[in-house]
N, C-alpha and C. Protein backbone atom coordinates (compact mmCIF):
# COMPACT_ATOMS: atom_id res chain seq x y z
N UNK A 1 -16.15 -14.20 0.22
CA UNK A 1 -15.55 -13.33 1.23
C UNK A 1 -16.04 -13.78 2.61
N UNK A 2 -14.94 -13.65 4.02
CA UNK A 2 -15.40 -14.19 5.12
C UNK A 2 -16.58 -13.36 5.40
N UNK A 3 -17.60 -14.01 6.90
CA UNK A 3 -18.36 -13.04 6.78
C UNK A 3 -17.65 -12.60 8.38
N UNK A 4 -18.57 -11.30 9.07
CA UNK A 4 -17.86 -10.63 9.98
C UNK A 4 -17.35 -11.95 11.56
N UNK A 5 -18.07 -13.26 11.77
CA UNK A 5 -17.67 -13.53 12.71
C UNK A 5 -16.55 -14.28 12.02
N UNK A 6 -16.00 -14.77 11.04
CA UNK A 6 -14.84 -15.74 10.39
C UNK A 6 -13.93 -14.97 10.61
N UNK A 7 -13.92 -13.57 10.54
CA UNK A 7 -12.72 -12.41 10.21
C UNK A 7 -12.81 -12.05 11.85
N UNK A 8 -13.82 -12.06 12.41
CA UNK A 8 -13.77 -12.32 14.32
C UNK A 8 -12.87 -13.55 14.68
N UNK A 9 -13.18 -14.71 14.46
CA UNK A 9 -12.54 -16.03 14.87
C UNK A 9 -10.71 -15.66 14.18
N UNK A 10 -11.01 -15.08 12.99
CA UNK A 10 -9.56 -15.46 12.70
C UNK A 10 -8.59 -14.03 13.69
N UNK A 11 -8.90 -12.80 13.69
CA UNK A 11 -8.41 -12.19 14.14
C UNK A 11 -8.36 -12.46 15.87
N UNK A 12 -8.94 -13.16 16.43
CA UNK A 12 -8.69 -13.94 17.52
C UNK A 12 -7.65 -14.99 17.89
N UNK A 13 -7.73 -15.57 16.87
CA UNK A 13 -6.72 -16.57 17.12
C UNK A 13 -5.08 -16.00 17.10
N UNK A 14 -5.05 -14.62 16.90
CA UNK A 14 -3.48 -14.12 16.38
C UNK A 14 -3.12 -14.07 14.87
N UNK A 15 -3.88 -14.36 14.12
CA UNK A 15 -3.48 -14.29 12.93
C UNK A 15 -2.91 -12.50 12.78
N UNK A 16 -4.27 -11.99 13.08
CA UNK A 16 -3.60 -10.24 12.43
C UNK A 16 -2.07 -9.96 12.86
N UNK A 17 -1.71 -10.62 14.38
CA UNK A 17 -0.63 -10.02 14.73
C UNK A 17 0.38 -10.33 13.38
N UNK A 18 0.41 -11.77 13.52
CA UNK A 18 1.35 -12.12 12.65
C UNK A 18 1.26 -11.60 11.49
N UNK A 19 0.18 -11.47 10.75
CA UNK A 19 0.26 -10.84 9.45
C UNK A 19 0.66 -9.42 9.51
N UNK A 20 0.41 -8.55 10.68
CA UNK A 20 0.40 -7.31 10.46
C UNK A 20 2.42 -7.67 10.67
N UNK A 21 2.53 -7.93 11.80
CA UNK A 21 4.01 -8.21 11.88
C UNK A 21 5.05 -8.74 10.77
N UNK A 22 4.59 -9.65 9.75
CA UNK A 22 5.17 -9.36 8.75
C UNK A 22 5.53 -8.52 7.70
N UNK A 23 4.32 -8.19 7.31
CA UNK A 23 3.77 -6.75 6.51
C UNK A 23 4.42 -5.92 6.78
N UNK A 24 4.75 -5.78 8.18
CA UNK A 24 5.51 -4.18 8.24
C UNK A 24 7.34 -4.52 8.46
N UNK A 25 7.31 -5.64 8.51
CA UNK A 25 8.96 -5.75 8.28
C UNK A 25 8.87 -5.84 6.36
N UNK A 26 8.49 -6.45 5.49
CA UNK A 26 8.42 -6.46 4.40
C UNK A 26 8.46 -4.73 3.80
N UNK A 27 7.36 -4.51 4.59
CA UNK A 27 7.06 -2.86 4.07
C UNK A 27 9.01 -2.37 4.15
N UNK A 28 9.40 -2.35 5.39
CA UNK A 28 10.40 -1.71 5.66
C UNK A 28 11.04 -1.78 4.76
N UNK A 29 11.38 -2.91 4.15
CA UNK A 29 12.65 -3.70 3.56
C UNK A 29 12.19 -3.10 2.21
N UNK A 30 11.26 -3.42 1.73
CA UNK A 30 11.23 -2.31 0.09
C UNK A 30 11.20 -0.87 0.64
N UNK A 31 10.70 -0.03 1.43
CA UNK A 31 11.05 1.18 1.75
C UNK A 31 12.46 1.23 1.72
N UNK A 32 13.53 0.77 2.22
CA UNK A 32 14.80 0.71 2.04
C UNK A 32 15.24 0.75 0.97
N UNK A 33 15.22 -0.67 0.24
CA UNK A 33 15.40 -0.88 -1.01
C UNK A 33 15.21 -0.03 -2.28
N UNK A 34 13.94 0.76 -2.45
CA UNK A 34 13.61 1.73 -3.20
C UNK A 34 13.94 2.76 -2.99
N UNK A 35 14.16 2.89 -1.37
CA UNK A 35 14.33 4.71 -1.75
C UNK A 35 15.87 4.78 -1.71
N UNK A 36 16.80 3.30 -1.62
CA UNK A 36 18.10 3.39 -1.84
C UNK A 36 19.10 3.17 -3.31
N UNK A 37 17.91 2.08 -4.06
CA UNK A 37 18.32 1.66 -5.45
C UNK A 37 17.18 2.10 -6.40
N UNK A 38 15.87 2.12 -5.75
CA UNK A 38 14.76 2.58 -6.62
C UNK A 38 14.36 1.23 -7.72
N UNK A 39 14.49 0.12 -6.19
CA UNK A 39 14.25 -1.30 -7.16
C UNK A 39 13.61 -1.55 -6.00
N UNK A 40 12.42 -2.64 -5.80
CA UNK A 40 11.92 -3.48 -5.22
C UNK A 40 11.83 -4.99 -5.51
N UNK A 41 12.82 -5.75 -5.18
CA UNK A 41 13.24 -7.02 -5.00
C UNK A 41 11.95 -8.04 -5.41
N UNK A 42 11.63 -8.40 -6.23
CA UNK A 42 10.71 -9.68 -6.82
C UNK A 42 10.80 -10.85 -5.34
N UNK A 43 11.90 -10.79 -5.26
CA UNK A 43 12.17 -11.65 -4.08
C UNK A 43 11.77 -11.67 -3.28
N UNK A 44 11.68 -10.40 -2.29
CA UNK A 44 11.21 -9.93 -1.18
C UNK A 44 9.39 -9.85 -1.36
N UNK A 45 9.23 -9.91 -2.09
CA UNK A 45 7.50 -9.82 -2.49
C UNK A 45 7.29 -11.54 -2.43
N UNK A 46 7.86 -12.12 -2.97
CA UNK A 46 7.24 -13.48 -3.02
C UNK A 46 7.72 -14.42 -1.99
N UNK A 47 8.31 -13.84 -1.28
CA UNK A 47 8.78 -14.06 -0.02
C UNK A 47 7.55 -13.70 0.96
N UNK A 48 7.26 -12.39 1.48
CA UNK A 48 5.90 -12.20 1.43
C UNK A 48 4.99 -12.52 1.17
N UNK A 49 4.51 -12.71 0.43
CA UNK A 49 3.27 -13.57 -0.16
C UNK A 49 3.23 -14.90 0.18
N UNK A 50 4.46 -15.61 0.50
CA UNK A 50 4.52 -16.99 0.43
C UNK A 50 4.20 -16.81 2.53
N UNK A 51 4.57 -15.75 2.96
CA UNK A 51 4.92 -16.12 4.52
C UNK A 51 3.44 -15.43 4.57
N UNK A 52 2.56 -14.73 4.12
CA UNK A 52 1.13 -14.42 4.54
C UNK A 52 0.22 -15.94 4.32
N UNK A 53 0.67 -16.23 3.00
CA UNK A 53 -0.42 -17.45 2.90
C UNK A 53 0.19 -18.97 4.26
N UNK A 54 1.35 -18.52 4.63
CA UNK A 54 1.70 -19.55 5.13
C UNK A 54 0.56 -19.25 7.12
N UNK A 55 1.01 -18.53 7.30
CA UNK A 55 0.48 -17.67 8.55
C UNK A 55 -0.95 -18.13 8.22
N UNK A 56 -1.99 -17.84 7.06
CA UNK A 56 -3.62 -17.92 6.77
C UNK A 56 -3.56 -19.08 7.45
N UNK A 57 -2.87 -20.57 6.60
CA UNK A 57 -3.13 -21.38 6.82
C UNK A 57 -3.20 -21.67 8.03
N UNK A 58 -1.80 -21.91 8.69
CA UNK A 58 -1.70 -22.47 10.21
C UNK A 58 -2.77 -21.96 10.78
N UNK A 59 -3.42 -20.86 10.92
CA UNK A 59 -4.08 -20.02 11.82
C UNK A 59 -5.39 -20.57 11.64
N UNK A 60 -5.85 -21.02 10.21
CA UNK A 60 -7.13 -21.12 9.54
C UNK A 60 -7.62 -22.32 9.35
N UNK A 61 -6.56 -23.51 9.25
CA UNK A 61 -6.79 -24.72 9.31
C UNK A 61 -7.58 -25.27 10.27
N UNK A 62 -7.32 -25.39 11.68
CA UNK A 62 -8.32 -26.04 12.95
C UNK A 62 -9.53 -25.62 12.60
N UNK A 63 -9.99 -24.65 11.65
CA UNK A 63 -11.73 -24.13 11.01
C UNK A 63 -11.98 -25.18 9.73
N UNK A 64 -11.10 -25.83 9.53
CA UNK A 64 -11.27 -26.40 8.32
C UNK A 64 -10.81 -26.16 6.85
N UNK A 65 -11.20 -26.95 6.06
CA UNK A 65 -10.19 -25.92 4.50
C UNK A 65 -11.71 -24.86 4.26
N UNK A 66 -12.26 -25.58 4.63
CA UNK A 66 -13.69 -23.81 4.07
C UNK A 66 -12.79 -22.67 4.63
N UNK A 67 -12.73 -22.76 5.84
CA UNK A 67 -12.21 -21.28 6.24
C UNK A 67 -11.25 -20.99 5.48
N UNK A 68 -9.96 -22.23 5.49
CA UNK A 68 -8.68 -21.70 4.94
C UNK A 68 -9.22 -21.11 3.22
N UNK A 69 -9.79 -21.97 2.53
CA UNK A 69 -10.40 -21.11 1.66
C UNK A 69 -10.84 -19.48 1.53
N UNK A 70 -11.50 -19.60 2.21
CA UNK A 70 -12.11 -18.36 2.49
C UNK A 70 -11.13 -17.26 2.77
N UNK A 71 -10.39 -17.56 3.74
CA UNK A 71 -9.23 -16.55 4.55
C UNK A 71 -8.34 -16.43 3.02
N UNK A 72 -7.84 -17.26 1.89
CA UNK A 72 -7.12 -17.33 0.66
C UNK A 72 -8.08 -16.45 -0.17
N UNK A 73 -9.07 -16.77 0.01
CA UNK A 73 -9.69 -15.82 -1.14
C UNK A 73 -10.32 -14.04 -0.81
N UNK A 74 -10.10 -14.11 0.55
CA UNK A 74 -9.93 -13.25 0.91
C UNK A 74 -9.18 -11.88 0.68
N UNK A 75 -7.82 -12.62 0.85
CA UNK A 75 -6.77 -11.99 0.26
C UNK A 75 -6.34 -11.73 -1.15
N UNK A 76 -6.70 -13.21 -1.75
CA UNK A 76 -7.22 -12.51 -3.23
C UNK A 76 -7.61 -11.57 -3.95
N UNK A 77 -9.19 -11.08 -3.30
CA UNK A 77 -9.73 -10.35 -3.65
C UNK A 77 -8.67 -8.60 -3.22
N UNK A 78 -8.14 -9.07 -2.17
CA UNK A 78 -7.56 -8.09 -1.88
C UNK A 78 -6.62 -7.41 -2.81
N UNK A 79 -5.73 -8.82 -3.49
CA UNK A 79 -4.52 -8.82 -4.49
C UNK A 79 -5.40 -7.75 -5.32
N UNK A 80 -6.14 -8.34 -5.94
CA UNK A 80 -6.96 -7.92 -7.17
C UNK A 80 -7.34 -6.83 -6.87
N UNK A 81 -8.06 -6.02 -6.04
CA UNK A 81 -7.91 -4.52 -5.63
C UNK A 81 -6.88 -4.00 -6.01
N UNK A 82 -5.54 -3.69 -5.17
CA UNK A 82 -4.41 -3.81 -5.10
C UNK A 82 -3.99 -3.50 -6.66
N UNK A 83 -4.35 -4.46 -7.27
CA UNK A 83 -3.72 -3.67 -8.71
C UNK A 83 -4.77 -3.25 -9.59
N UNK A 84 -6.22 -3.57 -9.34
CA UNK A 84 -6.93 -2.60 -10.14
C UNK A 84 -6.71 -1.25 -10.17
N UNK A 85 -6.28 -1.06 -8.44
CA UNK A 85 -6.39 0.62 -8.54
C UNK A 85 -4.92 1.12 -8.48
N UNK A 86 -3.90 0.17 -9.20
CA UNK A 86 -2.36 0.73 -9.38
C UNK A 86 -2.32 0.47 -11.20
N UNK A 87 -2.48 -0.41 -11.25
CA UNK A 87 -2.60 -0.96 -12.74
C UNK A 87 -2.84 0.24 -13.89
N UNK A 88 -3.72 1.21 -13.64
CA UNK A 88 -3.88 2.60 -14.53
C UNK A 88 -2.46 3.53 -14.69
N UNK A 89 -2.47 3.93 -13.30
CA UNK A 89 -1.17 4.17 -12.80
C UNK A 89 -0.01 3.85 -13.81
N UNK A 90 0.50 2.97 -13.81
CA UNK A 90 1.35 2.34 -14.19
C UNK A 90 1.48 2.43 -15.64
N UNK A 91 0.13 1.88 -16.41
CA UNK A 91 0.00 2.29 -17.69
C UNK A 91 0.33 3.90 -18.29
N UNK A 92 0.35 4.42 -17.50
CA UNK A 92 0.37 5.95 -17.84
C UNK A 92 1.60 6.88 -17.34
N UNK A 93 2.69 5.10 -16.76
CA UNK A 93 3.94 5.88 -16.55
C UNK A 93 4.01 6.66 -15.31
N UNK A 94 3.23 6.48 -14.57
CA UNK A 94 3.17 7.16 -12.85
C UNK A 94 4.08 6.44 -11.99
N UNK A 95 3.48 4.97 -11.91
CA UNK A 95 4.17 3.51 -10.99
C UNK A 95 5.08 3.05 -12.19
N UNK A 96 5.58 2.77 -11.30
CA UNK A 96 6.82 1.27 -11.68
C UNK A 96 5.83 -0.20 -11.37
N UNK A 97 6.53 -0.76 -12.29
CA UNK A 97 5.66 -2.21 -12.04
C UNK A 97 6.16 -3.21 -10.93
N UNK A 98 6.88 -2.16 -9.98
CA UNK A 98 6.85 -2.81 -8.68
C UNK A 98 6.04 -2.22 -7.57
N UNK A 99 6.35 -0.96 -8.29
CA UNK A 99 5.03 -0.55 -7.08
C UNK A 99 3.48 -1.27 -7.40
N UNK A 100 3.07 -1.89 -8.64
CA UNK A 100 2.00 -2.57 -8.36
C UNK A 100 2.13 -4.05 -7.94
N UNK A 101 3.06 -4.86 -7.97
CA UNK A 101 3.74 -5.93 -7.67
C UNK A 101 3.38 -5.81 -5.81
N UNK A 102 3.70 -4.63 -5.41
CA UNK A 102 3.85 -4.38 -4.18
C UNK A 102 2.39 -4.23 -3.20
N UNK A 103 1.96 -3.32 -4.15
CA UNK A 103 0.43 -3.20 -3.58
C UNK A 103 -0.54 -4.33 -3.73
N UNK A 104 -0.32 -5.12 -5.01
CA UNK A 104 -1.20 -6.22 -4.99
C UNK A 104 -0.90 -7.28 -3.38
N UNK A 105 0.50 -7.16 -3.15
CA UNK A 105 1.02 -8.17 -1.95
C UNK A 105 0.57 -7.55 -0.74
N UNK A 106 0.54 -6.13 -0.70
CA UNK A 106 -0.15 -5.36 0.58
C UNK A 106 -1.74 -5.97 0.20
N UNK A 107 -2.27 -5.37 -0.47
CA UNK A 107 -3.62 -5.83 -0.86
C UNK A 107 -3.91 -7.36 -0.22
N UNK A 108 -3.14 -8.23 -0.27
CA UNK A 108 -2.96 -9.93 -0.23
C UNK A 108 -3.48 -9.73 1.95
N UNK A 109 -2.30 -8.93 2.00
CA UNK A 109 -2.31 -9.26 3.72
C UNK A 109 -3.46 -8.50 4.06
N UNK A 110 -3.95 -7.22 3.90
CA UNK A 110 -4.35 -6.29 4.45
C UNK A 110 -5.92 -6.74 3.70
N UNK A 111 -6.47 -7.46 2.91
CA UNK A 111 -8.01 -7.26 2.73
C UNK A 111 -7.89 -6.13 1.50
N UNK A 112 -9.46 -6.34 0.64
CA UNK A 112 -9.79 -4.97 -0.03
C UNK A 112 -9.79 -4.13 0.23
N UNK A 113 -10.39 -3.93 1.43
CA UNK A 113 -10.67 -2.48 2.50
C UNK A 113 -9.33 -1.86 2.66
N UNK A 114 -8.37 -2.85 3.56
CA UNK A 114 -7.67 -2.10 3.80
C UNK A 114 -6.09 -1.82 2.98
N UNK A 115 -6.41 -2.30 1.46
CA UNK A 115 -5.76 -2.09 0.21
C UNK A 115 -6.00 -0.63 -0.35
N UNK A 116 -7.67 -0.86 0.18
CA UNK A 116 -7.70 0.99 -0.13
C UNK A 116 -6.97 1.91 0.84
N UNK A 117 -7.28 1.73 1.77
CA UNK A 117 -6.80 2.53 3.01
C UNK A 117 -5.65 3.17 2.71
N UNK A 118 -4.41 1.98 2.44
CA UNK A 118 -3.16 1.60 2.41
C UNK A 118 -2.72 3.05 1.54
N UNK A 119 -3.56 2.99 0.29
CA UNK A 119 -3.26 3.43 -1.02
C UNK A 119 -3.90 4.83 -0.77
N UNK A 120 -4.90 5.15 -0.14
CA UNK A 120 -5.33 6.84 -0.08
C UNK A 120 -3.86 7.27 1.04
N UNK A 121 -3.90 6.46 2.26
CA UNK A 121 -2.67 6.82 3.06
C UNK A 121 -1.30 7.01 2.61
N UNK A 122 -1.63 6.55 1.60
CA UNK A 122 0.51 6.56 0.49
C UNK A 122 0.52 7.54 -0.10
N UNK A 123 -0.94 7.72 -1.14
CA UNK A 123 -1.81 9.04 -1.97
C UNK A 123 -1.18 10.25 -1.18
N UNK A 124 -1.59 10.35 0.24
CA UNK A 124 -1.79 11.14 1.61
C UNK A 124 0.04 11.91 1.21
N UNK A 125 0.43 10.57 1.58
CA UNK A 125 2.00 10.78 2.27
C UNK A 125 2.77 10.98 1.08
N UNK A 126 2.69 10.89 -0.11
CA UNK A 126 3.34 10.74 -1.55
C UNK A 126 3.32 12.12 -1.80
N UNK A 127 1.93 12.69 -1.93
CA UNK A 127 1.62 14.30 -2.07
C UNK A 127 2.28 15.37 -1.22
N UNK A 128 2.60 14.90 0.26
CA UNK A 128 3.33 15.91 1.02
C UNK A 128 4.68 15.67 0.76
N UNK A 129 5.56 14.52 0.58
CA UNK A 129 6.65 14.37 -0.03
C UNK A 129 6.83 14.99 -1.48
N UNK A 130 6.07 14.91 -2.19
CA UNK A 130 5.98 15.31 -3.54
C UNK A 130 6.93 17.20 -3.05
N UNK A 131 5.72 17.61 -2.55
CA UNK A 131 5.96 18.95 -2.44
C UNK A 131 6.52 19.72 -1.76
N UNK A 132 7.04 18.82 -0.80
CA UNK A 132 8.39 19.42 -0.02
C UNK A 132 9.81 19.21 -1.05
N UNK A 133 9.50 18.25 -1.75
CA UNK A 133 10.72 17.83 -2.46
C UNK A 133 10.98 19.36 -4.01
N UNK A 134 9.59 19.61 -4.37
CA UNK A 134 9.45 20.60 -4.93
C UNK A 134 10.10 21.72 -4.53
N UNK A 135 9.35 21.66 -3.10
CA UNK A 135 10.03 23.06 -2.14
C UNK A 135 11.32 23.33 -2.20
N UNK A 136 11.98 22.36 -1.74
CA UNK A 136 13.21 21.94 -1.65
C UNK A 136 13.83 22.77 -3.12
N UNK A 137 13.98 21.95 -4.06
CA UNK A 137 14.45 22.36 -5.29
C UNK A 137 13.91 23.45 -5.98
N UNK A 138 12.67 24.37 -5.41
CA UNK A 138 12.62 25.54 -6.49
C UNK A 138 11.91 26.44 -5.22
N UNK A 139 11.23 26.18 -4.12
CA UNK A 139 10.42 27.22 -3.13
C UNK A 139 9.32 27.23 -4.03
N UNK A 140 8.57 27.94 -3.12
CA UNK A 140 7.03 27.65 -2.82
C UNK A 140 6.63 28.43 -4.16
N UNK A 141 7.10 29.28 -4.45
CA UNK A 141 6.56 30.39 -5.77
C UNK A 141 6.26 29.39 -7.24
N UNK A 142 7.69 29.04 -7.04
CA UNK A 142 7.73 27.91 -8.09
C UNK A 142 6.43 26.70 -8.03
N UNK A 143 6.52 26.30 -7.18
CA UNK A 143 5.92 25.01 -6.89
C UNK A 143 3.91 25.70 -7.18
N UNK A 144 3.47 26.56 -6.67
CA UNK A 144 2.42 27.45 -7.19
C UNK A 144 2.42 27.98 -8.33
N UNK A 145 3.40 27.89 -9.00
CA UNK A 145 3.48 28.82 -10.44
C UNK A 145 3.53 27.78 -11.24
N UNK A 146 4.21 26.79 -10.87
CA UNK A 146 4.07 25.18 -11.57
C UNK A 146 2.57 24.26 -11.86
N UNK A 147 1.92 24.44 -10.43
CA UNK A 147 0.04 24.22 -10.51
C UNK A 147 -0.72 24.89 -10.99
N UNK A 148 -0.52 26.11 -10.97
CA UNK A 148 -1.33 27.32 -11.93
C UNK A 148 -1.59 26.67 -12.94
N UNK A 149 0.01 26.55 -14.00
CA UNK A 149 0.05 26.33 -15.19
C UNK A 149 -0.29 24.91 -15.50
N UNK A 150 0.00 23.84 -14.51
CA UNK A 150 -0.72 22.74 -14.80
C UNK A 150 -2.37 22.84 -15.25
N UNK A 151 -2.45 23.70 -13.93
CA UNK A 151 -4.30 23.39 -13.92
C UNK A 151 -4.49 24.09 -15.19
N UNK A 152 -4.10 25.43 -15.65
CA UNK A 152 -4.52 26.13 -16.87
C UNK A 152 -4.57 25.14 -18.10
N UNK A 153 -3.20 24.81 -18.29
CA UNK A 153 -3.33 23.65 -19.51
C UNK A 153 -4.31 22.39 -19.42
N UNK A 154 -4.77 22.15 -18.22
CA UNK A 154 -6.02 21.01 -18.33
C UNK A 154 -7.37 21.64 -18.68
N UNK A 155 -7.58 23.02 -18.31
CA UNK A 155 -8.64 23.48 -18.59
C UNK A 155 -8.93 23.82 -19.96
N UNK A 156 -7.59 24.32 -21.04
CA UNK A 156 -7.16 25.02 -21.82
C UNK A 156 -7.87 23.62 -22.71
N UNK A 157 -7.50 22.70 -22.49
CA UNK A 157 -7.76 21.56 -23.34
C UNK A 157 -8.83 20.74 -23.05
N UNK A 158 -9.17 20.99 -22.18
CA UNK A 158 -10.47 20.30 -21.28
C UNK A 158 -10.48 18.64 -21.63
N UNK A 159 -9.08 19.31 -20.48
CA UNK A 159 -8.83 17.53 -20.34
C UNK A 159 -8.69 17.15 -20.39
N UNK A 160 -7.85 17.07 -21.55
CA UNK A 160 -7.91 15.58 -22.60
C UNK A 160 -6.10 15.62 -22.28
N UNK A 161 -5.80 16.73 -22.38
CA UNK A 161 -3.90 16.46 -21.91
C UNK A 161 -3.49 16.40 -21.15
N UNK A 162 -2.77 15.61 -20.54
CA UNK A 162 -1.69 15.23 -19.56
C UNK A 162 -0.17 15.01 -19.62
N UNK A 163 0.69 16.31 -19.48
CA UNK A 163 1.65 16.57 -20.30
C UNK A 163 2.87 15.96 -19.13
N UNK A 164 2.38 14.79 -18.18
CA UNK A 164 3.17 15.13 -16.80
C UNK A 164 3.74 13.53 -17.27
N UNK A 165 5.39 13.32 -17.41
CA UNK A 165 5.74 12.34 -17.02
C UNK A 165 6.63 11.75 -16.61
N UNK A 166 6.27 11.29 -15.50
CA UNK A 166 7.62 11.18 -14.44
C UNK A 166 8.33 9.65 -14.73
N UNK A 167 8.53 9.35 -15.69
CA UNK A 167 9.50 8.30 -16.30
C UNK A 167 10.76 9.43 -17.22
N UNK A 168 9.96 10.44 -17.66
CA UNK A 168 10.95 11.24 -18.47
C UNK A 168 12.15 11.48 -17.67
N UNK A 169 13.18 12.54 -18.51
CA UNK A 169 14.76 12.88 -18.19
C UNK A 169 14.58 14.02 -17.28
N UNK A 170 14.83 14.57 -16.36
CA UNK A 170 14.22 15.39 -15.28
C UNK A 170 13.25 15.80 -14.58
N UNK A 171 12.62 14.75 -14.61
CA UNK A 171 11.32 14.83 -14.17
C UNK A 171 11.65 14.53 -12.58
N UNK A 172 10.35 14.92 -11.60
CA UNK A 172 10.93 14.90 -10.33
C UNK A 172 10.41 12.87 -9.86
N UNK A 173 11.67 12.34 -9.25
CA UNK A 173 11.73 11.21 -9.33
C UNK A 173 11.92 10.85 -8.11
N UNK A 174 10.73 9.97 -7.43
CA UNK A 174 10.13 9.78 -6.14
C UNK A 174 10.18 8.58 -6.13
N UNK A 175 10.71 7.41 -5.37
CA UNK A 175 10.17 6.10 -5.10
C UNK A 175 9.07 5.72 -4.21
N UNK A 176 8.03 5.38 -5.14
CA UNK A 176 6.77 5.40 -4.57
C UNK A 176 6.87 4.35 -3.57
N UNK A 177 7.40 2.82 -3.93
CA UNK A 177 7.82 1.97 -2.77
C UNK A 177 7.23 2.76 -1.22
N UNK A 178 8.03 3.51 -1.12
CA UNK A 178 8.20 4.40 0.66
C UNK A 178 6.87 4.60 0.52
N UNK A 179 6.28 5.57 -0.21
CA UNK A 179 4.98 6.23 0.17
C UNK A 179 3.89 5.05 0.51
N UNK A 180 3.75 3.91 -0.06
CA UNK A 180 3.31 2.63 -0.11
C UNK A 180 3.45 2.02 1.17
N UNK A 181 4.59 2.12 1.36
CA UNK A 181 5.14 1.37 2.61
C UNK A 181 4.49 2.22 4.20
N UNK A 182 5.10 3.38 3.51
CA UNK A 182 4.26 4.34 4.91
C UNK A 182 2.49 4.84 4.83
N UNK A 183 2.02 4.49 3.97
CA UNK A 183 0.58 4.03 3.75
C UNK A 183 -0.15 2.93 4.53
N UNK A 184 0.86 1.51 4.27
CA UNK A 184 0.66 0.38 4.75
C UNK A 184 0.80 0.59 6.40
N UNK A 185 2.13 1.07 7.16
CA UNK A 185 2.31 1.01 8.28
C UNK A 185 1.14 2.18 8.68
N UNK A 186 0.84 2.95 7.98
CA UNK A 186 -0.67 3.96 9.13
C UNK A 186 -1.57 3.05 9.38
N UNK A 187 -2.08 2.02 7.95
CA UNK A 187 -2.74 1.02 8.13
C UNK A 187 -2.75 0.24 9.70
N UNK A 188 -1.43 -0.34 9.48
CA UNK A 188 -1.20 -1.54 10.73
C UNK A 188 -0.88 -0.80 11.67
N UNK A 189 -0.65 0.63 11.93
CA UNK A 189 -0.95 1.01 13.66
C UNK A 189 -2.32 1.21 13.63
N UNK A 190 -2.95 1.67 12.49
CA UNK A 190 -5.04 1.92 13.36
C UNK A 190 -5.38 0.99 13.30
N UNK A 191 -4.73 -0.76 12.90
CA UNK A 191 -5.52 -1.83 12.97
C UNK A 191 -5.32 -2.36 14.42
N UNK A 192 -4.55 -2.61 14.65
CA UNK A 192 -3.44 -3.04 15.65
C UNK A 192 -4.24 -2.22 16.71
N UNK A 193 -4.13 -0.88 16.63
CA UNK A 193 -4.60 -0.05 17.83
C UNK A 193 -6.20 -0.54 18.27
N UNK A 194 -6.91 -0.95 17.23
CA UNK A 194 -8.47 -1.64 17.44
C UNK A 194 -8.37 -3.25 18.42
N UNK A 195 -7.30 -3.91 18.01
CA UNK A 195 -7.12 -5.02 18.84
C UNK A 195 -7.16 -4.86 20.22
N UNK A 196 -8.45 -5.93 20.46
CA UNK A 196 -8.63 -5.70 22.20
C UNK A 196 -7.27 -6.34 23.30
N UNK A 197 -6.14 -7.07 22.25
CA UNK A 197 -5.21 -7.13 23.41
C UNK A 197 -4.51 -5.85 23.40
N UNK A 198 -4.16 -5.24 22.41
CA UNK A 198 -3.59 -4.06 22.72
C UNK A 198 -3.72 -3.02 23.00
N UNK A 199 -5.30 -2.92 23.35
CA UNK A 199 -5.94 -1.94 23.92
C UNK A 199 -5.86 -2.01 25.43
N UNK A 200 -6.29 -3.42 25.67
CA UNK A 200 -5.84 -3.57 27.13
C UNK A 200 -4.55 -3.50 27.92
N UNK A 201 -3.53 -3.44 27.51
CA UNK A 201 -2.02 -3.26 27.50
C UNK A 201 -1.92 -1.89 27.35
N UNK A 202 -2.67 -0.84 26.94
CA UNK A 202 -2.44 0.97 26.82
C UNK A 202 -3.49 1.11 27.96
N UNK A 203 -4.26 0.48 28.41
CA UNK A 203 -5.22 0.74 29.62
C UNK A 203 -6.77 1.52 28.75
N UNK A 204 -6.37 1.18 27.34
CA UNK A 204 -7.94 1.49 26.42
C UNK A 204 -8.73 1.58 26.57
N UNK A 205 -8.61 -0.37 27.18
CA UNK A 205 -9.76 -1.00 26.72
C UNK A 205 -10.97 -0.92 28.51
């Protein structure tokens, strides 16, 4: 992993812009895609992936291949976050195996750190969508009379059941894609907002 002045040098040179600037057109484009077909394009991910590692390089090369190394494995580690903490998920019928497809590629641009970020911020935004969408279709009584009985039956069994699954035939059906996507973009405005050029340009800095 870089150490803090490599991830100084590289975020100097412009790399973040560009990466963050991709990332969030990518983000867009599966936000679209999913919350219009409830598919996220294989394509559009490895498309991504191919234009982050392309960006590492150019940016990382004049440091040598150590750095470019480094800046690759970087993101690696990131990938690998990215679906450790979707990968459960998924097994248990929560995600689609694009939404981990997706997060591992956020994970790729954004670092470990901010793979987590990404993913409590989607967590964040998934849960208030969740329950307006609830709202929406039954009001608030319902939607409280629905958690009651959740929480009762976990206690009832202590634990061990989880009767919730949103792959089933009416189940309430959310494309996580978006929540992901708008996870990622909270990400890249508080990163972005730390950059001393763009601090100096709001009169920040």
């Amino acid at each position: 992993m870089p150490d803090s002045a490599t991830v100084s040098h590289l975020l100097t040179t412009g790399l973040a812009f560009w990466m963050f600037g991709g990332l969030a057109v990518m983000s867009l484009l599966v936000a679209w895609s999913d919350h219009r077909s409830q598919r996220i394009p294989n394509d559009w991910l490895l498309a991504g992936l191919l234009y982050a590692c392309g960006v590492i390089v150019m940016h990382a090369a004049p440091g040598g291949l150590l750095l470019v190394a480094k800046a690759l494995g970087f993101g690696l580690l990131g990938m690998l976050i990215g679906f450790v903490l979707t990968a459960p998920a998924m097994l248990l019928r929560q995600l689609a195996p694009g939404d981990v497809k997706f997060m591992m590629v956020i994970g790729f641009f954004l670092g470990p750190i901010g793979a987590v970020f990404a993913l409590l911020n989607a967590a964040l935004f998934g849960g208030l969508w969740a329950l307006a969408l609830a709202w929406r279709a039954g009001g608030l009584a319902k939607v409280l009379g629905n958690l009651r009985f959740m929480a009762r039956s976990l206690w009832l069994s202590g634990f061990r059941t989880l009767g919730w699954d949103l792959g089933s035939q009416g189940a309430l059906r959310m494309p996580y894609g978006v929540a992901l996507a708008a996870g990622t973009l909270m990400v890249i405005v508080w990163q972005l907002g730390r950059q001393p050029a763009v601090r100096g340009a709001l009169g920040l800095a």
